[in-house]
N, C-alpha and C. Protein backbone atom coordinates (compact mmCIF):
# COMPACT_ATOMS: atom_id res chain seq x y z
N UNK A 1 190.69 208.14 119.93
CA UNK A 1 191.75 207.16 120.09
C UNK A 1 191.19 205.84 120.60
N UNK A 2 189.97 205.52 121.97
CA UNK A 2 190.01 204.69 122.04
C UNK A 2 188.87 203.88 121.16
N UNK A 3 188.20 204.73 120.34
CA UNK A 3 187.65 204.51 119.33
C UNK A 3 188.58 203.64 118.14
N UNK A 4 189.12 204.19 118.31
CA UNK A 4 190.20 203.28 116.80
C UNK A 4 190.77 201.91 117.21
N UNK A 5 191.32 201.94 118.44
CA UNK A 5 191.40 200.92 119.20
C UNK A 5 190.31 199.87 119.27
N UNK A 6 188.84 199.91 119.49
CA UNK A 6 188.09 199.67 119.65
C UNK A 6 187.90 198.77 118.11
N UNK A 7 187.62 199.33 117.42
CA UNK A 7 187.70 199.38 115.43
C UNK A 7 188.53 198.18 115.76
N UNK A 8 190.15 198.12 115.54
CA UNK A 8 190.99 197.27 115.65
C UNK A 8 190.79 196.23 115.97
N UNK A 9 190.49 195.79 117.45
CA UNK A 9 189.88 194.70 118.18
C UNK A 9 189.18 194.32 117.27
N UNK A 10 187.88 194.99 116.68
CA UNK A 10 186.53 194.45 116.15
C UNK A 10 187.45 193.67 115.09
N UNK A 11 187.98 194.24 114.35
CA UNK A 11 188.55 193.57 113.19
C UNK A 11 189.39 191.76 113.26
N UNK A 12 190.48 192.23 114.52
CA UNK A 12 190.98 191.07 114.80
C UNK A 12 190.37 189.92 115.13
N UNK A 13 189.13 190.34 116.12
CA UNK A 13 187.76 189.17 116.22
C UNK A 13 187.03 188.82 115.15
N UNK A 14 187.00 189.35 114.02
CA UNK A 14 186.35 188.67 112.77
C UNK A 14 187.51 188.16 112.01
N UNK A 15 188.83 188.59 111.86
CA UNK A 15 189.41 187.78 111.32
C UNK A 15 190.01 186.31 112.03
N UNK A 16 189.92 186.40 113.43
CA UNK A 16 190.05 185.48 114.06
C UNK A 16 188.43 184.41 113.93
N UNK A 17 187.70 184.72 114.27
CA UNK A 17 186.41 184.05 113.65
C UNK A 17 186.06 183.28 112.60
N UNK A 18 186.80 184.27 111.07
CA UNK A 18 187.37 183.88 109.89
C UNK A 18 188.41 182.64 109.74
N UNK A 19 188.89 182.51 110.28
CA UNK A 19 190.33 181.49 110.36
C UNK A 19 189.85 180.49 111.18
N UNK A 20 188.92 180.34 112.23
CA UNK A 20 188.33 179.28 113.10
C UNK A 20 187.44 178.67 112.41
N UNK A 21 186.67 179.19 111.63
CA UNK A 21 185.63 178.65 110.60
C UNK A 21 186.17 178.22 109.82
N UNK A 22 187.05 178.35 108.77
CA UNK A 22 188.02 177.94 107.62
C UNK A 22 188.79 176.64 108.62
N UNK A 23 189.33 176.51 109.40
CA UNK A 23 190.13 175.28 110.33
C UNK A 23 188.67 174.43 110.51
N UNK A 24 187.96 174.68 111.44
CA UNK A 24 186.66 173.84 111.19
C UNK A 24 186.21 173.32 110.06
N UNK A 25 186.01 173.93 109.09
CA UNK A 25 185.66 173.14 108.04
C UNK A 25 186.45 172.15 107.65
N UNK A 26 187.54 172.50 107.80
CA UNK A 26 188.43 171.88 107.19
C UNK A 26 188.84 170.57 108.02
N UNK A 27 188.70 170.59 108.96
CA UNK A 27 188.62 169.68 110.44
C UNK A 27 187.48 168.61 109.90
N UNK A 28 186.33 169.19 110.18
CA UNK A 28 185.43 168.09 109.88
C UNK A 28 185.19 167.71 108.35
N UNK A 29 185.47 168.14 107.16
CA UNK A 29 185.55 167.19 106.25
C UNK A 29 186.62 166.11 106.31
N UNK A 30 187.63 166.81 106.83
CA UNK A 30 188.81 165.33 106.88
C UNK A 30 188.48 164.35 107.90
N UNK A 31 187.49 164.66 109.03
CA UNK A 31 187.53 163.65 109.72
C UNK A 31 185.98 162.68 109.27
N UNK A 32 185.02 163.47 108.49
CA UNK A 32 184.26 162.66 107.95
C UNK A 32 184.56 161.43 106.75
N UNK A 33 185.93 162.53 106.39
CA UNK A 33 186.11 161.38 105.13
C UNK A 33 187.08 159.99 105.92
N UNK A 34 187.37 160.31 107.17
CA UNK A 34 188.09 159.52 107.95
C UNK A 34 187.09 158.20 108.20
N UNK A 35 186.19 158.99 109.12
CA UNK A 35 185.37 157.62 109.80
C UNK A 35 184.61 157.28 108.43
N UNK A 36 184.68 157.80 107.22
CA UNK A 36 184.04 156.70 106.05
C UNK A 36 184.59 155.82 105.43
N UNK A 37 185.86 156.24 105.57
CA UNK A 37 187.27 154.95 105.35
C UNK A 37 187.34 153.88 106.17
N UNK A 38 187.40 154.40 107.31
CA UNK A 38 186.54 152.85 108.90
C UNK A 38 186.09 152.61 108.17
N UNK A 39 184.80 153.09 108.00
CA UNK A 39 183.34 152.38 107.77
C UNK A 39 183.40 151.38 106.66
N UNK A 40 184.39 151.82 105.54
CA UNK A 40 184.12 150.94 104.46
C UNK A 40 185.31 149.97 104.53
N UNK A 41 186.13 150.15 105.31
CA UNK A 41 187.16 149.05 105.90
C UNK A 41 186.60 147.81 107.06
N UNK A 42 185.82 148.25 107.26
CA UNK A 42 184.85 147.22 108.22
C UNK A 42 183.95 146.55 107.35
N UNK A 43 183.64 147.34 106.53
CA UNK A 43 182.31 146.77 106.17
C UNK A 43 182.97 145.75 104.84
N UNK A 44 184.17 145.84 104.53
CA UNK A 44 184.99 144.90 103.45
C UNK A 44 185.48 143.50 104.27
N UNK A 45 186.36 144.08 105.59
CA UNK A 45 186.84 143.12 106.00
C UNK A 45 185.66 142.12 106.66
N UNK A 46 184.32 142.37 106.62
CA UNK A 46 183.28 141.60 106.99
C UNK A 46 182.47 140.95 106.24
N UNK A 47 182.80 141.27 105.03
CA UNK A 47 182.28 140.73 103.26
C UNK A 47 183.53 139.49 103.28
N UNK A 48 184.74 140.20 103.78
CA UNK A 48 186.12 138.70 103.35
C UNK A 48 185.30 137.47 104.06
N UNK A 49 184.99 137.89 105.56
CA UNK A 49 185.27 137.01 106.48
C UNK A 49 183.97 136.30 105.97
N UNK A 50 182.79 137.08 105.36
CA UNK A 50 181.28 135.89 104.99
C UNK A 50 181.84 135.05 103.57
N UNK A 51 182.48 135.91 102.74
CA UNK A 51 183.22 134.74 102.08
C UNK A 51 183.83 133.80 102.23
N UNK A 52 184.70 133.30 102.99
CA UNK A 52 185.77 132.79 103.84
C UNK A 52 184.27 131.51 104.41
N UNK A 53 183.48 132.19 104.95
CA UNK A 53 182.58 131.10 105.97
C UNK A 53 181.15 130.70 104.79
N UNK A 54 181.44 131.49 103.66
CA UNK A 54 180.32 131.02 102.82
C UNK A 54 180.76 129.64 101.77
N UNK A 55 182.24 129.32 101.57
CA UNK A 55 182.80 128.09 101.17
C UNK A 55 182.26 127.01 101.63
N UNK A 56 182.41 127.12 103.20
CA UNK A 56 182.08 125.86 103.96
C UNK A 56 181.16 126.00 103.79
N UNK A 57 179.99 126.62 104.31
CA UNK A 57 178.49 126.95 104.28
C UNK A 57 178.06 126.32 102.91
N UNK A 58 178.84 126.85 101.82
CA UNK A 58 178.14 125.75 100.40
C UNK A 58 178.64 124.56 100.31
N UNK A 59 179.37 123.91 100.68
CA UNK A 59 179.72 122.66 100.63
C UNK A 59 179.60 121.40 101.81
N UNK A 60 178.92 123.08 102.91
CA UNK A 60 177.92 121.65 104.25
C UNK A 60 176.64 121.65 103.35
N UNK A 61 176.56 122.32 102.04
CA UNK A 61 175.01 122.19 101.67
C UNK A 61 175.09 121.46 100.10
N UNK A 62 176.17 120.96 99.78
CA UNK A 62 176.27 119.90 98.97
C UNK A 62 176.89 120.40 97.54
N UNK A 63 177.14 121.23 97.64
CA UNK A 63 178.17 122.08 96.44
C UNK A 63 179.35 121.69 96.35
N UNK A 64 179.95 121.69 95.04
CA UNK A 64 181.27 121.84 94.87
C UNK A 64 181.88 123.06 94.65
N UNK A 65 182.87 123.82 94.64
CA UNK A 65 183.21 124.69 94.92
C UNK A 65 184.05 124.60 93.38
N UNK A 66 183.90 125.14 92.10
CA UNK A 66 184.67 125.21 90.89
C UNK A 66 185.78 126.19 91.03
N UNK A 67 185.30 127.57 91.41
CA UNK A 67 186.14 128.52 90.84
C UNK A 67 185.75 129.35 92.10
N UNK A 68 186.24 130.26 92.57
CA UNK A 68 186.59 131.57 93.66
C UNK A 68 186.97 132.55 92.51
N UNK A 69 186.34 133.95 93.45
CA UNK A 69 186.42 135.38 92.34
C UNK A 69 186.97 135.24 90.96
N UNK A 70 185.86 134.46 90.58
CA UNK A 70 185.60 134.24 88.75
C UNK A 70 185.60 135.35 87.74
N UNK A 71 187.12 135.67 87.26
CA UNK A 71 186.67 137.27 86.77
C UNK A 71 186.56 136.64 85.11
N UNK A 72 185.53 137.87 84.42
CA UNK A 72 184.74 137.72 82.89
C UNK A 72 184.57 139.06 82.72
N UNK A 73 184.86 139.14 81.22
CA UNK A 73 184.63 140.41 80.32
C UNK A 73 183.49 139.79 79.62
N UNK A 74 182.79 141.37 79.13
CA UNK A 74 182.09 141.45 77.41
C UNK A 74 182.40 143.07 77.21
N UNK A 75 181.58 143.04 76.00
CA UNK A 75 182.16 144.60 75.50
C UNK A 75 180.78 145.11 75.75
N UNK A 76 180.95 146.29 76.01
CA UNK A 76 179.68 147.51 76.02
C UNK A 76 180.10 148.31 75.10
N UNK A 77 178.97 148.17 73.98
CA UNK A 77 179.26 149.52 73.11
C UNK A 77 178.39 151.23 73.56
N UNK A 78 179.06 151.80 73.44
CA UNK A 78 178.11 153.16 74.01
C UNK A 78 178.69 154.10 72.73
N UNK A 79 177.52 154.36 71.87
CA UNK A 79 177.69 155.26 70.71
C UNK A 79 178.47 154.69 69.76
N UNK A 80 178.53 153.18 69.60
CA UNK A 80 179.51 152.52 68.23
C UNK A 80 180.62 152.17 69.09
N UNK A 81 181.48 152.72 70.39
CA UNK A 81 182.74 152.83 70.52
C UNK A 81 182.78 151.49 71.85
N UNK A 82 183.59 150.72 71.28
CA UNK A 82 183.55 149.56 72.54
C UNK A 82 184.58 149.56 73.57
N UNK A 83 183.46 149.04 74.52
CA UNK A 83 184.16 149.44 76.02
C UNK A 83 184.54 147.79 76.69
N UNK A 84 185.67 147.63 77.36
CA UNK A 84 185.68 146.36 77.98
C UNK A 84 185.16 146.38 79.51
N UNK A 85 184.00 145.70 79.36
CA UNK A 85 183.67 145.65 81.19
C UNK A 85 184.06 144.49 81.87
N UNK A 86 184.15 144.04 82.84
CA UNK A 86 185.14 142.91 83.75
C UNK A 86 183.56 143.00 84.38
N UNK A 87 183.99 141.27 85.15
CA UNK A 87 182.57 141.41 86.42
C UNK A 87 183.43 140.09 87.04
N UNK A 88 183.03 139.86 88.42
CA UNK A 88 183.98 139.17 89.30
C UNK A 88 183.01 138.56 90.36
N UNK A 89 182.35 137.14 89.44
CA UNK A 89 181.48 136.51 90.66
C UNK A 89 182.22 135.77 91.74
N UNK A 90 181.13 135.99 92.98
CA UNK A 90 182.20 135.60 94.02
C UNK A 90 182.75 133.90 93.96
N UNK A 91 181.44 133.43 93.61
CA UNK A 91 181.82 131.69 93.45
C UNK A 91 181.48 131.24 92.33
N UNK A 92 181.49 130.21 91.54
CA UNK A 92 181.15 129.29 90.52
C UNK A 92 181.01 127.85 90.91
N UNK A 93 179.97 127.56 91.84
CA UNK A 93 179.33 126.09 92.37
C UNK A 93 179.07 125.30 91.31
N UNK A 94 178.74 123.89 91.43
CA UNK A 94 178.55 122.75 91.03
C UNK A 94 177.53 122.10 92.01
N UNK A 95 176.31 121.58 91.21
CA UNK A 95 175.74 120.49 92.29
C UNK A 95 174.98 119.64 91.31
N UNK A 96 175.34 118.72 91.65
CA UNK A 96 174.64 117.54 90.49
C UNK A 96 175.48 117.45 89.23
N UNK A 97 174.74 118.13 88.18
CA UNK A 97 175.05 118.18 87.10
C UNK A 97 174.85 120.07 86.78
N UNK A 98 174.43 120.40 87.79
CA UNK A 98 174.28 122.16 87.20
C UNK A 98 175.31 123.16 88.29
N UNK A 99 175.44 124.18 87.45
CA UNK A 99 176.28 124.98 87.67
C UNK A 99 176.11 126.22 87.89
N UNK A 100 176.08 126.79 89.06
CA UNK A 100 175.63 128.04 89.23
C UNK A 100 176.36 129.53 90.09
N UNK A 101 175.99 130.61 89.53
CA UNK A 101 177.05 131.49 90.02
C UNK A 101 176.55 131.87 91.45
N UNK A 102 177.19 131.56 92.33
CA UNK A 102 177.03 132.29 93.76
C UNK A 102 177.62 133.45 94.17
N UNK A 103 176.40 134.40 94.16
CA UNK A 103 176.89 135.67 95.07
C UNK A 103 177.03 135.76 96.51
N UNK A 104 177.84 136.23 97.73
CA UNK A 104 177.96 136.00 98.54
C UNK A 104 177.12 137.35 99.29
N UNK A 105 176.25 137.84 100.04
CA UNK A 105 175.74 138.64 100.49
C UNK A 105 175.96 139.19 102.19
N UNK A 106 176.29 140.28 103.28
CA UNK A 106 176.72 140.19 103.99
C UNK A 106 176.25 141.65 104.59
N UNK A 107 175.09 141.84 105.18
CA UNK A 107 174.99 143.09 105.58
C UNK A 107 172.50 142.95 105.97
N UNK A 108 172.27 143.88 105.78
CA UNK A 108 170.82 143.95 105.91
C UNK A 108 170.42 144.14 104.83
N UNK A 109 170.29 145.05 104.32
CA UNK A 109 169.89 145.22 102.76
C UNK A 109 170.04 144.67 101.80
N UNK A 110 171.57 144.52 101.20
CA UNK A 110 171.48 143.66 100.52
C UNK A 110 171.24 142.57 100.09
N UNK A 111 171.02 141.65 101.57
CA UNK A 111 170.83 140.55 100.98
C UNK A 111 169.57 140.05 100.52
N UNK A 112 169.06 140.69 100.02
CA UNK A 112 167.32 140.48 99.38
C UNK A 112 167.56 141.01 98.29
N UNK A 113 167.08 139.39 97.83
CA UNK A 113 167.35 139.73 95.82
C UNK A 113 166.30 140.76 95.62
N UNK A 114 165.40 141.74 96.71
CA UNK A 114 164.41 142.76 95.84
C UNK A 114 164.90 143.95 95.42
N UNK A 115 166.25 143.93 96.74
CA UNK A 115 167.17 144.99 96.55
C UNK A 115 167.81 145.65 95.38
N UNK A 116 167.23 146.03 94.42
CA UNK A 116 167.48 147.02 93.05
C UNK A 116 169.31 146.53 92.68
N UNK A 117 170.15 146.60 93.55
CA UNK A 117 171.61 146.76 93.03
C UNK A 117 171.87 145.23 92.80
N UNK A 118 171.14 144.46 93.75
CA UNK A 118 171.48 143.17 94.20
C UNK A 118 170.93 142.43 93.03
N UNK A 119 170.17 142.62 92.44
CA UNK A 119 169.18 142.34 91.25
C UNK A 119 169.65 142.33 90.18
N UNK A 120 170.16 143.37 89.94
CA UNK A 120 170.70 143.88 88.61
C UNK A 120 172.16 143.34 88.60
N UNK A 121 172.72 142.78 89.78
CA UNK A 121 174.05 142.44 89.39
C UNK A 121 174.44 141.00 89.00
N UNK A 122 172.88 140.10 90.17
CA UNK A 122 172.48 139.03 89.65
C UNK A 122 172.20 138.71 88.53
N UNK A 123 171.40 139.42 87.70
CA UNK A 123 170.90 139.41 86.30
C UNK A 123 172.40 139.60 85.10
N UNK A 124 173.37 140.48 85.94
CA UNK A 124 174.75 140.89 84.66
C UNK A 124 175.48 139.47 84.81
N UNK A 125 175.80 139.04 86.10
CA UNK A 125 176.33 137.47 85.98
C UNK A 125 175.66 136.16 84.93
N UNK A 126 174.22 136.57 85.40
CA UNK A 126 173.89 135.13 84.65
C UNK A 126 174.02 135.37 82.45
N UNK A 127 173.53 137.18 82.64
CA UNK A 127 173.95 137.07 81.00
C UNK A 127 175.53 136.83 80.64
N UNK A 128 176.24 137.20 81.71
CA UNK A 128 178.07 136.71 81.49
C UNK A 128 178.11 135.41 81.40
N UNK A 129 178.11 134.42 82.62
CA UNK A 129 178.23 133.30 83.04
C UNK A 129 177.47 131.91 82.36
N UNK A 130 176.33 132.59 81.87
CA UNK A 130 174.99 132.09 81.71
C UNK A 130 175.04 130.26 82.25
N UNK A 131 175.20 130.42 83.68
CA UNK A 131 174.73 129.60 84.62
C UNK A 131 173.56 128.68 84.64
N UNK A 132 173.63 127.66 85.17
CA UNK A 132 171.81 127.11 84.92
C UNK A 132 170.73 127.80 86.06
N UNK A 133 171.80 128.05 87.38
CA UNK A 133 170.95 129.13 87.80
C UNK A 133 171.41 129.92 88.68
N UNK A 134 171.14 130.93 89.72
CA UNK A 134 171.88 131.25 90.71
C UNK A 134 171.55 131.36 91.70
N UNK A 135 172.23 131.54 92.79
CA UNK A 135 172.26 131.52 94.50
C UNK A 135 172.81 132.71 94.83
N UNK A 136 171.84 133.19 96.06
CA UNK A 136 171.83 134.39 96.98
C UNK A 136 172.43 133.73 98.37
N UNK A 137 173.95 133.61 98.58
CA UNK A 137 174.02 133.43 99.96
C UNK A 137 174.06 134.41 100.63
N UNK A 138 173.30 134.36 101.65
CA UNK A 138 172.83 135.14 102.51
C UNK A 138 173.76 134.78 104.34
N UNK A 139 174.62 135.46 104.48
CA UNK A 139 175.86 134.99 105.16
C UNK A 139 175.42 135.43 106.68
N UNK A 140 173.98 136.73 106.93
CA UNK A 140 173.68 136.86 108.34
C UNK A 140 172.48 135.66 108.34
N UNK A 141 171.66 135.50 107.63
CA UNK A 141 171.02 134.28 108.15
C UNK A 141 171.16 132.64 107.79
N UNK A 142 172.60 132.81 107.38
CA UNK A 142 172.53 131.26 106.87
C UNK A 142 171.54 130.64 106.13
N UNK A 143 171.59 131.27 104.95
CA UNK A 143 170.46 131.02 103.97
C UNK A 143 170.85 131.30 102.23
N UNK A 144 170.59 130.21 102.11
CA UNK A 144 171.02 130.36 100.30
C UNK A 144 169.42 130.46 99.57
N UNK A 145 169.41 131.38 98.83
CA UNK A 145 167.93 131.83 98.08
C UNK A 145 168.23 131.75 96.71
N UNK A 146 167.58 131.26 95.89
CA UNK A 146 167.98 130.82 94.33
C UNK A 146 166.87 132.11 93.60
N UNK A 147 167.70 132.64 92.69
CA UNK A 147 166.79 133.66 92.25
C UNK A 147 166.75 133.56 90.34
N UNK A 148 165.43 133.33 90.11
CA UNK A 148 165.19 132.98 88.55
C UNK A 148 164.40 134.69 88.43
N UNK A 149 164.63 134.64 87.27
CA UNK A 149 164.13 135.68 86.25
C UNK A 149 163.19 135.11 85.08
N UNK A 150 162.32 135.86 85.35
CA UNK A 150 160.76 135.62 84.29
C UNK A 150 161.45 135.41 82.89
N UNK A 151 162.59 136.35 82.53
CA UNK A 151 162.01 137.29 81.20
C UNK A 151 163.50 135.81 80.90
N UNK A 152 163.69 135.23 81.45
CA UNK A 152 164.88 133.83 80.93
C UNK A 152 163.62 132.57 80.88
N UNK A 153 163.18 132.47 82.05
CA UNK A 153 162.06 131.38 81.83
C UNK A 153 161.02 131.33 80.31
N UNK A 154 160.66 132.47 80.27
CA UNK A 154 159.64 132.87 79.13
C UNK A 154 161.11 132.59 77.83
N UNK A 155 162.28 133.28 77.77
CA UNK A 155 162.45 132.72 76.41
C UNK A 155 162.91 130.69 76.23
N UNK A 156 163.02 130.53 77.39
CA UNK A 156 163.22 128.76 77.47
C UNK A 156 161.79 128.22 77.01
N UNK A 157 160.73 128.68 77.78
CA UNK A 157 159.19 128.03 76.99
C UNK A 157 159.22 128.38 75.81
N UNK A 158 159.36 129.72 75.03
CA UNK A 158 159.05 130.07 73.97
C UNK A 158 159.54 129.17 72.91
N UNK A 159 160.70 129.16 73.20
CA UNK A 159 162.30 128.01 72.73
C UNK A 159 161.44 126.48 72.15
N UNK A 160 160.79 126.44 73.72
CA UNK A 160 160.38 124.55 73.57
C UNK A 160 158.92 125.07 72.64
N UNK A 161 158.20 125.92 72.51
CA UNK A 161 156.93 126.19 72.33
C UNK A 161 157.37 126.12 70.75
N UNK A 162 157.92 126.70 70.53
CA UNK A 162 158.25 126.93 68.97
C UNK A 162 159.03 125.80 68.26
N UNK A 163 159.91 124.87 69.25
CA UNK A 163 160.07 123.45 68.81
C UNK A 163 158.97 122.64 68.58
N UNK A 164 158.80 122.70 69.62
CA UNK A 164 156.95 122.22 69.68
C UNK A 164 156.63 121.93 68.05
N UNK A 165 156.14 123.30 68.05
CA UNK A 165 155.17 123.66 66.85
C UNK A 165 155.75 123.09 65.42
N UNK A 166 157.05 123.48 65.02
CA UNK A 166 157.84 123.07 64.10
C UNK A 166 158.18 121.34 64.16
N UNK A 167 157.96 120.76 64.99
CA UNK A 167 157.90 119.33 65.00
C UNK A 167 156.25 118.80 64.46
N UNK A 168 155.30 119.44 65.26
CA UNK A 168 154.02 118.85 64.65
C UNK A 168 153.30 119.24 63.51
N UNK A 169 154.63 120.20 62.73
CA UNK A 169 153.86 120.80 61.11
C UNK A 169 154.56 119.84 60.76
N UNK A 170 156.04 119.31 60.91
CA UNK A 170 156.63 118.06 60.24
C UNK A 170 155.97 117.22 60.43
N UNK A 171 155.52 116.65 61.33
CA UNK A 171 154.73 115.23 61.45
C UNK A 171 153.42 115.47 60.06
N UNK A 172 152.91 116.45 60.39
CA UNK A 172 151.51 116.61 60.05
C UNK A 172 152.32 116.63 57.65
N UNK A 173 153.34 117.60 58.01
CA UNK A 173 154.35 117.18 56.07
C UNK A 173 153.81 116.11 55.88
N UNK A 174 154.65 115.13 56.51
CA UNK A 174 154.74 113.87 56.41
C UNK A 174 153.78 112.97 56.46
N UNK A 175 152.82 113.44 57.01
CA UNK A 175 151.45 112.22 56.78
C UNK A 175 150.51 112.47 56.18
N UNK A 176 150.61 114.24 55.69
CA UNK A 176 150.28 114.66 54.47
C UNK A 176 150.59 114.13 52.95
N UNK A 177 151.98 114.14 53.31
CA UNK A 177 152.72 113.58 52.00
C UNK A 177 152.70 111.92 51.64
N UNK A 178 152.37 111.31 52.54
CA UNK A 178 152.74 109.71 52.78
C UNK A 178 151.07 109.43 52.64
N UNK A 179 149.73 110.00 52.51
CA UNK A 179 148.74 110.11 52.49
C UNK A 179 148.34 109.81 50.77
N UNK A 180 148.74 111.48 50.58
CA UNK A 180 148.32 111.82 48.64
C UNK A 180 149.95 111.60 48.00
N UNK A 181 150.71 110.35 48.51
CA UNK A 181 151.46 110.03 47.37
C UNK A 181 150.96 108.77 46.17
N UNK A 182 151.10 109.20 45.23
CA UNK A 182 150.54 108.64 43.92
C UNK A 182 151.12 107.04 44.06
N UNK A 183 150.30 106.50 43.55
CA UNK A 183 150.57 104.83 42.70
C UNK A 183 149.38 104.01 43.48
């Protein structure tokens, strides 16, 4: 008898054990997914506020200010079937006569154009926008960084290189022709 009793207990302590573990889990995923909702609610409302202070910041540095969250499509085809993608630069500056897309940057990492995401998103604006060039504001150190790409420079030389060339075979037509013309 007090054997069975004994049994009993054992049981109620593992199913009680059972049910504390199942509440725990269940406890801390909801509260992880909690403080990641903070986290990314802070970390937005601190992207508004470097936007907000990156206006002035470009226009104590001689910019005009065209356009705020500049949204642009193109199509992505994937397997024949076209897709519409959107992209939403934060600014569209003016200075002089050129025009360039400003990203606004606001944290440690990112703001270094070496940063892989930061790079690649720079690079999707300027093939959207195609800007004369662009700016990295950098909103913890008060710093605007202009970031060019090789593989745009190289087709602009190639561009003039190959004008180039096609201008001095014309010259060379022409004084060929103006040379061995008859009479």
């Amino acid at each position: 008898m007090i054997l069975k009793i004994l049994k009993g207990l054992k049981m109620d302590i593992i199913y009680y054990l059972i049910f504390g573990a199942i509440i725990g889990i269940f406890l801390t995923i909801n509260i992880i997914k909690y403080i990641r909702k903070l986290q990314l609610i802070k970390r937005m409302k601190k992207a508004k506020r470097g936007e907000h202070k990156a206006i002035k910041f470009m226009e104590n540095n001689g910019f005009e200010i065209l356009d705020l969250q500049k949204e642009s499509s193109y199509t992505l085809f994937i397997d024949n079937k076209a897709h519409k993608v959107t992209v939403k630069a934060d600014m569209i500056v003016k200075k002089g006569n050129k025009i360039y897309v400003a990203e606004v940057k606001t944290g440690d990492k990112v703001t270094s154009p070496k940063y892989a995401d930061t790079r690649r998103q720079l690079l999707e604006y300027f093939m959207v926008y195609r800007p004369s060039g662009l700016i990295l504001v950098d909103m913890e150190k008060q710093r605007l960084r202009t970031v060019e790409y090789s593989i745009i420079n190289y087709e602009k030389t190639t561009y003039f290189k190959h004008l180039l060339i096609l201008l001095f075979l014309f010259i060379v037509g022409f004084v060929v022709g103006f040379l061995t013309r008859g009479g």
